[in-house]
Protein backbone atom coordinates (compact mmCIF):
# COMPACT_ATOMS: atom_id res chain seq x y z
CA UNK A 1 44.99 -15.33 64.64
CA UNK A 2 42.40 -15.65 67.28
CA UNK A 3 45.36 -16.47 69.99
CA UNK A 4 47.37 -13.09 68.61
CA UNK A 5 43.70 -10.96 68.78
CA UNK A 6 43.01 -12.25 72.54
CA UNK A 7 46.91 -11.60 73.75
CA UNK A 8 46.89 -8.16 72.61
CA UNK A 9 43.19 -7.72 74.08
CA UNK A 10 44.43 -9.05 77.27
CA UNK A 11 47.35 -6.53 76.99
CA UNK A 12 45.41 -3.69 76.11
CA UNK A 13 43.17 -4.43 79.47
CA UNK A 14 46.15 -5.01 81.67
CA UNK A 15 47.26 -1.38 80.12
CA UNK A 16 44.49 0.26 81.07
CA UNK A 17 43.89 -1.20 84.53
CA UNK A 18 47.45 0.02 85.00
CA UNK A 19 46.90 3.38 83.91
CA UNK A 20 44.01 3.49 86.50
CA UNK A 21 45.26 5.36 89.44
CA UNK A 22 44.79 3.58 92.96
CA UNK A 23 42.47 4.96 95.32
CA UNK A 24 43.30 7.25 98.20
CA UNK A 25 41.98 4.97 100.46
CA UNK A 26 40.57 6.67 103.86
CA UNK A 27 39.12 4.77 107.06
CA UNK A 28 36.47 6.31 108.75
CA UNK A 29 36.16 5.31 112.34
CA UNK A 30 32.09 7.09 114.33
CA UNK A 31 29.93 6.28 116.08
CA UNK A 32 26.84 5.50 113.46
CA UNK A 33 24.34 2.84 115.58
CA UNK A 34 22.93 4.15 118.94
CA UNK A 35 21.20 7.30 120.57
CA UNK A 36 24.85 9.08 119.54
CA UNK A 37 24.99 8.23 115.94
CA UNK A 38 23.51 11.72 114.51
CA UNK A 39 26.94 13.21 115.65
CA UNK A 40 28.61 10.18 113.97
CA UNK A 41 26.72 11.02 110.74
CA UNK A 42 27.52 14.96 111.29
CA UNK A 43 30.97 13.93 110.77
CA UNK A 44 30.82 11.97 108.05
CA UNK A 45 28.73 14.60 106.23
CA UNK A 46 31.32 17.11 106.60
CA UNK A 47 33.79 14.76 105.65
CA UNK A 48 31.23 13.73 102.60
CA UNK A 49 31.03 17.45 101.89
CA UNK A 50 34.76 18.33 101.46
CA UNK A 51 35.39 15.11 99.21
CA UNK A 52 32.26 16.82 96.56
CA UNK A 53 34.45 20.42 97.11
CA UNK A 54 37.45 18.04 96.23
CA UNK A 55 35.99 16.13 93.28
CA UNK A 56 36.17 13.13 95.05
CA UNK A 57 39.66 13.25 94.45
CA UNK A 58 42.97 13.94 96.26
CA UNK A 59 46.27 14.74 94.00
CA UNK A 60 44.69 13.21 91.18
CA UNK A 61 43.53 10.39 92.73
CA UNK A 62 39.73 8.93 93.35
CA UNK A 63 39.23 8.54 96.79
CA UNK A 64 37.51 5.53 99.12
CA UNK A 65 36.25 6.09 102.61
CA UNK A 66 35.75 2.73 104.09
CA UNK A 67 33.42 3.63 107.01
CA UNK A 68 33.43 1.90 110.42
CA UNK A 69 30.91 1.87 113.66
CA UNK A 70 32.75 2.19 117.46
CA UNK A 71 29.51 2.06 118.95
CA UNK A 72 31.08 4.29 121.71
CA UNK A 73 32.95 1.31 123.03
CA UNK A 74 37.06 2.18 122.92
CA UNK A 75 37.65 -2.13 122.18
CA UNK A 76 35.12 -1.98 119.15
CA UNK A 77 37.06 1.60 118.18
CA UNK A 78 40.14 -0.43 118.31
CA UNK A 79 39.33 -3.22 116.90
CA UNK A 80 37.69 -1.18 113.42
CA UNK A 81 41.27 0.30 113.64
CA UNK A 82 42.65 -2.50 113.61
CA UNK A 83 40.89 -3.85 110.43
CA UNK A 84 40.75 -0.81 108.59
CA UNK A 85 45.03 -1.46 109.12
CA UNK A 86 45.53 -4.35 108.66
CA UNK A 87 42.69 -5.68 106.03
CA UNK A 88 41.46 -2.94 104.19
CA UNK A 89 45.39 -1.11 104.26
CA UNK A 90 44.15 2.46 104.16
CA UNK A 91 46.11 5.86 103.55
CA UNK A 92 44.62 7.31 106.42
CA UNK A 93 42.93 6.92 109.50
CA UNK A 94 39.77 9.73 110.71
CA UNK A 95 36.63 10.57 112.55
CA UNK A 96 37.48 9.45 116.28
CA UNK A 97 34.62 11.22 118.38
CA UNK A 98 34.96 10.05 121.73
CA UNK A 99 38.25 10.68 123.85
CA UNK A 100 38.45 7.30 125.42
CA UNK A 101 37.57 5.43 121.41
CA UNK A 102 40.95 7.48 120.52
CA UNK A 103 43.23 6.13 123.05
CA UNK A 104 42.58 2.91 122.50
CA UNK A 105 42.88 3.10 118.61
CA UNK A 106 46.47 5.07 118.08
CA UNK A 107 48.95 1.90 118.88
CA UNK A 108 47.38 -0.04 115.93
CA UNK A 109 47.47 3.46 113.90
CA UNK A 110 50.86 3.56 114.96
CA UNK A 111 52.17 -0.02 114.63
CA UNK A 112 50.63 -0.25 110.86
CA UNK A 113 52.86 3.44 110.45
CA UNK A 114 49.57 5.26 109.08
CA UNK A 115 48.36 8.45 109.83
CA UNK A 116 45.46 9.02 111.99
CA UNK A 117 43.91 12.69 111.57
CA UNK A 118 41.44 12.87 114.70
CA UNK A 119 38.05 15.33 113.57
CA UNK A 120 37.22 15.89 117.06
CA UNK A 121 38.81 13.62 120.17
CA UNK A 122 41.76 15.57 121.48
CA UNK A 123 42.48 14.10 124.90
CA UNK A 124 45.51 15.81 127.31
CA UNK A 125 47.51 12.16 126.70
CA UNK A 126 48.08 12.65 123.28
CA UNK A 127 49.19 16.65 123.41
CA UNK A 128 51.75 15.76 125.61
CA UNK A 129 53.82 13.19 126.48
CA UNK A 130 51.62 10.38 124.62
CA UNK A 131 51.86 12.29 121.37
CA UNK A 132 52.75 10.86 118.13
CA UNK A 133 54.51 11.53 114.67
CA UNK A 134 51.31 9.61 113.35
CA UNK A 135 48.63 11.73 115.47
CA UNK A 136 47.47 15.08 113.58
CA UNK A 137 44.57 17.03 115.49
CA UNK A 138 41.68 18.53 113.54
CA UNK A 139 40.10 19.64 115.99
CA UNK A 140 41.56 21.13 119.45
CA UNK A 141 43.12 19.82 122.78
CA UNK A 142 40.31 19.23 125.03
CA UNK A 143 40.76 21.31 127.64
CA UNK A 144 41.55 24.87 125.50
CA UNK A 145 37.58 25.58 125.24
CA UNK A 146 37.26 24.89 128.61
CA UNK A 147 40.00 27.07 129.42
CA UNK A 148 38.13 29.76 126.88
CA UNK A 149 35.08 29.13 128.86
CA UNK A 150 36.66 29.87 132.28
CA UNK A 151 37.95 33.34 130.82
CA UNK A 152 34.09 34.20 130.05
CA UNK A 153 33.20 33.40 133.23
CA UNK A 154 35.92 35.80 134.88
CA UNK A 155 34.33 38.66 132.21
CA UNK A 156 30.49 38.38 133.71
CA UNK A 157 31.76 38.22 136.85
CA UNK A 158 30.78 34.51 138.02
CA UNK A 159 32.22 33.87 141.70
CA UNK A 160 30.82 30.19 143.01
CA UNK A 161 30.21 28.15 139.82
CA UNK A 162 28.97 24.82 139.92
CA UNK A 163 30.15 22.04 137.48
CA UNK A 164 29.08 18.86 135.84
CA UNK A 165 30.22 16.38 133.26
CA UNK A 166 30.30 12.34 132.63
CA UNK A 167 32.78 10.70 134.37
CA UNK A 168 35.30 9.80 130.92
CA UNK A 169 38.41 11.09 129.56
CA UNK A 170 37.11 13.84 127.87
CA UNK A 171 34.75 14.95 130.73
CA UNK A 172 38.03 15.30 133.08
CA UNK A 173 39.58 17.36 129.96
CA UNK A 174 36.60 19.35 130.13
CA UNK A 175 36.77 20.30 133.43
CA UNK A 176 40.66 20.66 133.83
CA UNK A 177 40.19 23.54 131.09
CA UNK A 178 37.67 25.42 132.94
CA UNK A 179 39.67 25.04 136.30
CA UNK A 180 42.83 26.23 134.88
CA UNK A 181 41.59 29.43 133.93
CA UNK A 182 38.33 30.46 136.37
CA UNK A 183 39.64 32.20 139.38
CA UNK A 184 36.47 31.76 141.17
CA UNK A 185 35.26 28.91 143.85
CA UNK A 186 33.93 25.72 142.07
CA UNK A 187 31.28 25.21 145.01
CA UNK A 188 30.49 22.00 143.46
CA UNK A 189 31.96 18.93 141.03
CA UNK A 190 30.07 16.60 140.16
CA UNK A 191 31.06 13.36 137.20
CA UNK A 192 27.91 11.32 136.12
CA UNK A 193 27.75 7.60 134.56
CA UNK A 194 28.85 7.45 131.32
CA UNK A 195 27.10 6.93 128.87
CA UNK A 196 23.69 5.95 129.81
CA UNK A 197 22.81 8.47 132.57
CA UNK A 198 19.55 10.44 131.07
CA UNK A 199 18.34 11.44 134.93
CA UNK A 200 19.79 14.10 137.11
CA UNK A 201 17.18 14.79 139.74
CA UNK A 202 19.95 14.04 141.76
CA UNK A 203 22.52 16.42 140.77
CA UNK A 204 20.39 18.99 140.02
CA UNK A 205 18.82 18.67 143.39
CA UNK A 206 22.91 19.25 144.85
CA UNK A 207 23.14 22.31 142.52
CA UNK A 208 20.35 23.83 144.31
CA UNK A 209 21.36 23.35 147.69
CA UNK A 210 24.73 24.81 146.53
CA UNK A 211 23.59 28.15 145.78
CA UNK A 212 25.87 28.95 142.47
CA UNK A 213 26.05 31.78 141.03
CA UNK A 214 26.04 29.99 137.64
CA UNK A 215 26.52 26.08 136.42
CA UNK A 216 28.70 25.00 133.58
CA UNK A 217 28.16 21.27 132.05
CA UNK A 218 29.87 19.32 129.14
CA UNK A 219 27.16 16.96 127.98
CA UNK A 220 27.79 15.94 124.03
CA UNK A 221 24.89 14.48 122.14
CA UNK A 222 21.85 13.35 123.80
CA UNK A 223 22.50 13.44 127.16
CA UNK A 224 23.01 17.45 127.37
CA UNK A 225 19.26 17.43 125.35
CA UNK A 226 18.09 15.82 128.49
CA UNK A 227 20.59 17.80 131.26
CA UNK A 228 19.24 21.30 129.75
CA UNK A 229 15.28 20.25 129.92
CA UNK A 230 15.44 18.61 133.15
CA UNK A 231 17.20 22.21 134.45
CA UNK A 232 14.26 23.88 133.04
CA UNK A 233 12.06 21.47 134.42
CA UNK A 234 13.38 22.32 137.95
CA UNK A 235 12.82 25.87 137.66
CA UNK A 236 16.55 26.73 137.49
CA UNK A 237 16.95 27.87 133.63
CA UNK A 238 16.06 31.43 135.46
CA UNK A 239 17.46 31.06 138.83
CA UNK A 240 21.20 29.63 137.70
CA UNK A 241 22.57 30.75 134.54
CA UNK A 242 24.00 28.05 132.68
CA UNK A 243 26.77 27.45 130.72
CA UNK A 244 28.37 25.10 128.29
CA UNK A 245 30.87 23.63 126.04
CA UNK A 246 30.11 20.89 123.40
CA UNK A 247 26.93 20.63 124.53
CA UNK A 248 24.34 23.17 122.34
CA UNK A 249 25.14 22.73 118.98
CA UNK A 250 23.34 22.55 115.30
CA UNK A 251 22.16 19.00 116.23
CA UNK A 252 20.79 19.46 119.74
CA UNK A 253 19.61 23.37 119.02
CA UNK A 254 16.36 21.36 116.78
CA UNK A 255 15.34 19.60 119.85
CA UNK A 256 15.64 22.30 122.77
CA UNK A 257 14.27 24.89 120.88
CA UNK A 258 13.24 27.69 122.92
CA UNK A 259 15.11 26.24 126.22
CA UNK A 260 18.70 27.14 124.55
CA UNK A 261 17.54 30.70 123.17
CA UNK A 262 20.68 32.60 124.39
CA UNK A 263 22.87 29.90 125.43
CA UNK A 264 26.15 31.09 126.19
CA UNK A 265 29.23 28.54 125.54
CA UNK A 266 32.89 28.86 123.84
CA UNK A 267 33.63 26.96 120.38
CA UNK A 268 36.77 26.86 118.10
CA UNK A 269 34.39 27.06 115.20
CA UNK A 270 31.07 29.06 114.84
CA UNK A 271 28.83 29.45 111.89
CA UNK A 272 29.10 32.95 110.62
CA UNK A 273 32.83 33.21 111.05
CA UNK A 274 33.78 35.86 108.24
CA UNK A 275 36.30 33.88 105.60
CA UNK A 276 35.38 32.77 102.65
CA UNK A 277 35.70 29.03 102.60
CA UNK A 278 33.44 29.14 105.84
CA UNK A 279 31.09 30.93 103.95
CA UNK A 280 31.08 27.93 101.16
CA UNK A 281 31.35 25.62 103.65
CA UNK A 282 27.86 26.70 105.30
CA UNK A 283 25.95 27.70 102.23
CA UNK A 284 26.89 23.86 100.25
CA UNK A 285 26.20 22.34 104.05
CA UNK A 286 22.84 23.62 104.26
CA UNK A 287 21.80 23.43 100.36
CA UNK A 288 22.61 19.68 100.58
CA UNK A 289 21.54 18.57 103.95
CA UNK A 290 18.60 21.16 104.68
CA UNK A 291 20.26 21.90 108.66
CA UNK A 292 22.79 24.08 110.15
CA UNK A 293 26.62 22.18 109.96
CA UNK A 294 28.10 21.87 113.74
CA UNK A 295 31.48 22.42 114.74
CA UNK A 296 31.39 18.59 114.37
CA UNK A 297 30.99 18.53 110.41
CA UNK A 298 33.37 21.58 109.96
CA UNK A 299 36.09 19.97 111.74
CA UNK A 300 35.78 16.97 109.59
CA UNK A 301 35.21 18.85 106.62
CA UNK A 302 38.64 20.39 107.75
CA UNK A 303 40.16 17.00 108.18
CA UNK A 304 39.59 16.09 104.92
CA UNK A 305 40.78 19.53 103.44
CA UNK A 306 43.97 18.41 105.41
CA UNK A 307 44.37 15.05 104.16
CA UNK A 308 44.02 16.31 100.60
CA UNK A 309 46.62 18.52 101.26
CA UNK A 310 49.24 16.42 101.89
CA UNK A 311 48.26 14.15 99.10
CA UNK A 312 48.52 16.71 96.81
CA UNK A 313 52.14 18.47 97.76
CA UNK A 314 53.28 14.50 97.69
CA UNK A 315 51.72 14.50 93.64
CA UNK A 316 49.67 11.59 94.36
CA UNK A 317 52.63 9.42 96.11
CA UNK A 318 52.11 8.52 99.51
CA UNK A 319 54.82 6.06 99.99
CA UNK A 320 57.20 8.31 101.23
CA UNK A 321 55.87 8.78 104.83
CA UNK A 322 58.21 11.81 105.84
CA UNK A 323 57.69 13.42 103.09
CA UNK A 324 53.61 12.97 104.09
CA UNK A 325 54.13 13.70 107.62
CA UNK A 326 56.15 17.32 106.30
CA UNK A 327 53.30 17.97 103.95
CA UNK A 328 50.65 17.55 106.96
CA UNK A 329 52.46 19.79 109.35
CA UNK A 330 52.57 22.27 107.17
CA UNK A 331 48.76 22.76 106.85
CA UNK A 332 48.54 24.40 103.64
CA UNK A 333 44.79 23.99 102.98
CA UNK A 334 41.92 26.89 103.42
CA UNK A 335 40.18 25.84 106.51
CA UNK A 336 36.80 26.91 107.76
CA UNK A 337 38.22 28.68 110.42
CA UNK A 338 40.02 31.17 108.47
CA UNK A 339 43.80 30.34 109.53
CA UNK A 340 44.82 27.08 110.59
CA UNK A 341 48.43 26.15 112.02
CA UNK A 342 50.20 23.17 113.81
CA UNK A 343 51.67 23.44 117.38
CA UNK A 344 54.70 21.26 117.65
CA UNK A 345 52.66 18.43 119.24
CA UNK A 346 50.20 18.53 116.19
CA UNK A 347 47.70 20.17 118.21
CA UNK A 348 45.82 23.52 116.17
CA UNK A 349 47.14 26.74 117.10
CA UNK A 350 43.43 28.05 118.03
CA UNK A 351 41.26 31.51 118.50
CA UNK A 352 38.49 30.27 120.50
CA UNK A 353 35.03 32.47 120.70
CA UNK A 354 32.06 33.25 122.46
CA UNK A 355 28.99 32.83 120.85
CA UNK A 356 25.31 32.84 121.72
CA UNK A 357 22.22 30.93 120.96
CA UNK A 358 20.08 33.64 118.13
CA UNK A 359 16.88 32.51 115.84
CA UNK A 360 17.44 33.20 112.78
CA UNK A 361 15.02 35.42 110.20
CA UNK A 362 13.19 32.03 109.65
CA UNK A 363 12.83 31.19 113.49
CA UNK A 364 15.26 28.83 113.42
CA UNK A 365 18.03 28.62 116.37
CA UNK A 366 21.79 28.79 115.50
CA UNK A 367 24.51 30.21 117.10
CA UNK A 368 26.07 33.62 116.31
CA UNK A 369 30.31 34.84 117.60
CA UNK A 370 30.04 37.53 120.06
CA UNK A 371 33.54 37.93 120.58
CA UNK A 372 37.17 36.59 120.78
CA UNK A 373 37.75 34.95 124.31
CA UNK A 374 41.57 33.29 123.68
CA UNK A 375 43.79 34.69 121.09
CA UNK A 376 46.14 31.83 119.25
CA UNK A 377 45.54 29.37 122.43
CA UNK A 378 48.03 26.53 122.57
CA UNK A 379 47.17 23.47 124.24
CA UNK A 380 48.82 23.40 128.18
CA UNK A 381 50.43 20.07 127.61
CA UNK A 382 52.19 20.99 124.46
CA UNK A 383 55.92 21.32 126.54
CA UNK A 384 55.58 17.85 127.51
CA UNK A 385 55.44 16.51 123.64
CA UNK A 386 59.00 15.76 122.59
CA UNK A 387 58.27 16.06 118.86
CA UNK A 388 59.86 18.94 117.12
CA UNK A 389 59.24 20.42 113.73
């Protein structure tokens, strides 16, 4: 009798481990160790964020984000790809920050045939010719706020700019965009050591021999803090207007302060965009982390909103990968940006804005949309990607 009572408890458990649906298993690949890692943990927040709106659950699934550090090195990216492949076997693939950490980690994305959903790398390699039935964008294509950002300049009537970023993947990107579109004269180029470089007496002693009518920089993370108060420092915050792009955010605004009131730069994403789930998405942001999001968080937060998507339309059955890959392209989630649609290459179909650095009725800096600069911008490489809906 005690044999017969054990078999059928041993059954019984086997039944209901069975019943158990598997985890959506996600791997999260940042940058969390380091002076970088608050925009690493900006990500994950937003990611961290989505999954509550979500119920921790995709298509009736739990969910399991196995997190990951790149340190900002593209072999330690790769290699955390590689694991997260390999050993762990996620669903997914997300996070990718840095331009140069997302290069090197598609092939094993690729290889082990799962999907990688960048939240915020997009560089010009993977939009066009190096794009990928396994690469979905979150974010943008580098170089479409830069091209945003050379429109504005055109519109306040900017003639000899002077421009700066690090010397990586992205920084090219960066500047590309802004060249395409500015019909000015760049007076002055300069790309810095990256990362590392917290001093530049040395280019900002060359942008004052130049004479600009304004400056433009890409600096992410730390390293624009110190660019923008070493400007001030040399007494050209009110001699050279500057500009930016992914430089003065909701994670840098708390530590320049005063030095960024009325920043000017272009963004894909802003704050107070008018849509509803934008409006959610800011309010539960800022209830449950006591800060502004960045555009960092909300394209994460988007990332995740896309994932969930797809898992859902497939009812919880991700082993048919067209059938996942159809479901992704199609985008059917509410995004923080209001509308959100796929380009061919699996780049976002984008409106890009102006906005402006504002205190808010508690003194505290954020950034506000002034106006539409692009229209539905496509990426410029997107006729080089063979892929084809």
């Amino acid at each position: 009798m005690n044999k017969i009572l054990l078999a059928v408890a041993l059954g019984l458990a086997c039944a209901q481990v069975q019943a158990q649906p598997q985890p959506v298993r996600i791997g999260y690949v940042n940058t969390f160790s380091g002076p970088n890692s608050f925009i690493g943990n900006d990500q994950k927040d937003g990611l961290e964020l989505a999954l509550d709106h979500l119920g921790r659950k995709m298509g009736g699934r739990p969910v399991q984000v196995i997190y990951e550090d790149d340190q900002m090195k593209p072999e330690t990216g790769r290699q955390a790809t590689e694991k997260l492949v390999k050993v762990d076997k996620v669903d997914f693939l997300t996070g990718y920050n840095w331009s140069n950490v997302l290069l090197a980690s598609l092939k094993p994305a690729v290889d082990g045939k799962v999907f990688l959903v960048s939240g915020n790398a997009g560089p010009h390699q993977l939009a066009g010719e190096g794009c990928s039935p396994w690469l979905f964008s979150a974010s943008w294509q580098n170089d479409q706020t830069g091209m945003a950002m050379g429109e504005a300049l055109n519109k306040r009537g900017v003639k000899r700019l002077y421009m700066l970023a690090p010397n990586y993947a992205a920084g090219r990107d960066m500047v590309s965009g802004v060249k395409r579109t500015f019909k000015g004269q760049v007076v002055g180029e300069e790309y810095t050591r990256w990362p590392g470089q917290v001093d530049f007496s040395t280019e900002l002693s060359k942008l004052r021999a130049a004479a600009p009518d304004a400056a433009w920089i890409f600096y992410p993370g730390q390293a624009g803090v110190q660019f923008i108060q070493q400007y001030a420092q040399a007494g050209l915050k009110d001699r050279v207007p500057l500009y930016s792009i992914f430089t003065v955010d909701a994670l840098t605004l708390p530590q320049l302060g005063a030095a960024a009131d009325g920043h000017i730069s272009t963004q894909t994403w802003v704050q107070d965009l008018d849509n509803p789930q934008n409006a959610r998405f800011v309010k539960d942001f800022r209830a449950k982390y006591k800060r502004y999001p960045s555009y960092y968080s909300a394209q994460n937060y988007d990332a995740a909103m896309l994932m969930a998507s797809a898992v859902e339309a497939v009812k919880g059955d991700l082993s048919d990968k067209e059938a996942v890959r159809a479901a992704l392209r199609k985008a059917d989630f509410r995004s923080v940006r209001g509308k959100f649609k796929f380009n061919h290459n699996h780049i976002p179909i984008a409106d890009i804005y102006l906005q402006k650095v504002v205190a808010d009725d508690s003194g505290a800096y954020t950034q506000t949309m002034l106006e539409v600069v692009l229209k539905d911008s496509v990426d410029p490489y997107h006729d080089k990607c063979p892929m084809r809906f």
